[in-house]
Structure formats: C-alpha cells, structure tokens
Protein backbone atom coordinates (compact mmCIF):
# COMPACT_ATOMS: atom_id res chain seq x y z
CA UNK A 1 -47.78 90.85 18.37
CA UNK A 2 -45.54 92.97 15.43
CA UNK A 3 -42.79 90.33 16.50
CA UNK A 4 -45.32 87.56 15.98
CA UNK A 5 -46.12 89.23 12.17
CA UNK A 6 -42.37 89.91 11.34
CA UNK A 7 -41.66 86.37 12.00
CA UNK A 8 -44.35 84.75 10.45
CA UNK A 9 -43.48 87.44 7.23
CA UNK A 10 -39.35 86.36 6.93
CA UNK A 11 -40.43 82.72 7.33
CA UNK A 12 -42.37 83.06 4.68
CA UNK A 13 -40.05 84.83 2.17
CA UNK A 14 -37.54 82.75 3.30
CA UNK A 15 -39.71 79.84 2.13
CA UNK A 16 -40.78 81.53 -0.76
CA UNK A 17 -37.74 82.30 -2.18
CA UNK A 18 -35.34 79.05 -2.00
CA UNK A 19 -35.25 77.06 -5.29
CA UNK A 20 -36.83 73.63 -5.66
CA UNK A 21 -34.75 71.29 -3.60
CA UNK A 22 -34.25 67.63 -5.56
CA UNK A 23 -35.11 65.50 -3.42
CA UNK A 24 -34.52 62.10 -5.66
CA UNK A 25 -34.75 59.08 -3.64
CA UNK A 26 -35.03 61.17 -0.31
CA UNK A 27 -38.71 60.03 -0.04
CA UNK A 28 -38.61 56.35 -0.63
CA UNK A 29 -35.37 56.15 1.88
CA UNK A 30 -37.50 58.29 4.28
CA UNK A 31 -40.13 56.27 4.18
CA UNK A 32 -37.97 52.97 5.24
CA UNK A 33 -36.03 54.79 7.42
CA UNK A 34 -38.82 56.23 9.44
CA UNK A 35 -41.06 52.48 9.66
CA UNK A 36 -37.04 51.22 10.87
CA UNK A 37 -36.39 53.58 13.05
CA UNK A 38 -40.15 53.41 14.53
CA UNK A 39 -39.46 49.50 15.05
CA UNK A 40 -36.04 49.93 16.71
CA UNK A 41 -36.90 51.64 19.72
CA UNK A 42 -39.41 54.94 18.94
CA UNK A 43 -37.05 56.64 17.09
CA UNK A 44 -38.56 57.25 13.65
CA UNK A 45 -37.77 60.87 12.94
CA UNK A 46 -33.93 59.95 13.39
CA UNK A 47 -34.68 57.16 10.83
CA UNK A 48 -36.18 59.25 8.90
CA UNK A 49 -33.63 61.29 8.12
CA UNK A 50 -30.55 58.80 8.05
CA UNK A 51 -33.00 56.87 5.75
CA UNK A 52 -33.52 60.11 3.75
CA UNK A 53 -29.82 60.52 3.30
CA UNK A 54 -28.73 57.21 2.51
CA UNK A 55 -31.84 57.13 -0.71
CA UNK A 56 -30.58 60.44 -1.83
CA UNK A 57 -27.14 59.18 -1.81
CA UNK A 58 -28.16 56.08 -3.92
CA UNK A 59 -30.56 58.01 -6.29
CA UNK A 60 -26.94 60.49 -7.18
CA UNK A 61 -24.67 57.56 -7.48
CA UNK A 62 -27.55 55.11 -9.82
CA UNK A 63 -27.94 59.07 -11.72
CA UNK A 64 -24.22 59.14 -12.39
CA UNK A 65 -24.40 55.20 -13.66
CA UNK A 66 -27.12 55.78 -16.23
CA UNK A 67 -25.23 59.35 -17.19
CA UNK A 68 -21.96 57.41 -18.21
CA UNK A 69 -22.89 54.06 -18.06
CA UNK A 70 -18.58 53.52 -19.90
CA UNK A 71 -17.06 54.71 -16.51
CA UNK A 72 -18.34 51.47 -14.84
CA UNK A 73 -16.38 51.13 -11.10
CA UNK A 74 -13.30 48.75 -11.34
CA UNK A 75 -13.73 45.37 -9.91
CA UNK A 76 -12.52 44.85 -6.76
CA UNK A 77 -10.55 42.14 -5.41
CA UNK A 78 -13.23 39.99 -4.24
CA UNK A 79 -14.96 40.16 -7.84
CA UNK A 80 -11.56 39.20 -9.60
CA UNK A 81 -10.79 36.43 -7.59
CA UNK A 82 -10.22 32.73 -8.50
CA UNK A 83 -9.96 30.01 -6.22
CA UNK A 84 -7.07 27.95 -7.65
CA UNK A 85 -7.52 24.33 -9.03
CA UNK A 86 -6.10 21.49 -7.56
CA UNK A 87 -4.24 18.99 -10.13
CA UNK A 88 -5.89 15.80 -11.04
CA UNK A 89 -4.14 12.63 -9.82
C-alpha cells in the first residue's frame, strides 16, 4: 500500500512540475497518423506517433519560414532546370 501512495505521489510531481511541452502540429499529424495507421493493419498507436512526429517537424520548419521568410531554401536542380530547345528548320 505505502509503495502504491509513493508512486502515485512522484508521478504526480513529476507531472506537475515539467513545463508546458509545444506540441505545434503534433495533434493534427497525430490525428492522420493514428486513422493511417488504424487502416494499414491495426496499428494506430504506432501511427500515431510517427504521424505526431512528422506534424511537429513540419509545424518547426513552416515556424522558421514565416520567422525569416529572406532565407528562402535554394532551388534545387530539378526547380532550375530547362529542357533545351530544338532549332527551327
């Protein structure tokens, strides 16, 4: 029983005391990931939480665009390419 109480007591300290976790994005890439995950084979909690990653991952890098919207990505070879013209005859 006092094992019981001291656990119950440092879980919630523990839970008391962490700082407010941002969780931009995690919820909306949860979401997806879960209903995915649930559709693929019964495996939404695993979706869930790749889904969770992937939105929070997203949510940083679109919160770094808007930040410095100047230090746009350079374009990449695909974007920059030109298919060449062929002379008229």
């Amino acid at each position: 029983m006092k094992t019981k109480i001291a656990t119950i007591v440092i879980v919630s300290v523990l839970a008391l005391s962490s700082g407010a976790a941002s969780a931009a994005g995690c919820l909306k890439g949860a979401a997806v990931g879960g209903v995915a995950g649930h559709v693929a084979g019964h495996h939404g909690l695993l979706g869930a939480a790749a889904g969770c990653a992937i939105g929070h991952h997203r949510a940083s890098k679109q919160a770094k665009q808007v930040a410095h919207p100047a230090q746009q990505p350079a374009p990449t070879a695909q974007q920059t390419y030109a298919p060449a013209t062929t002379p008229a005859r």
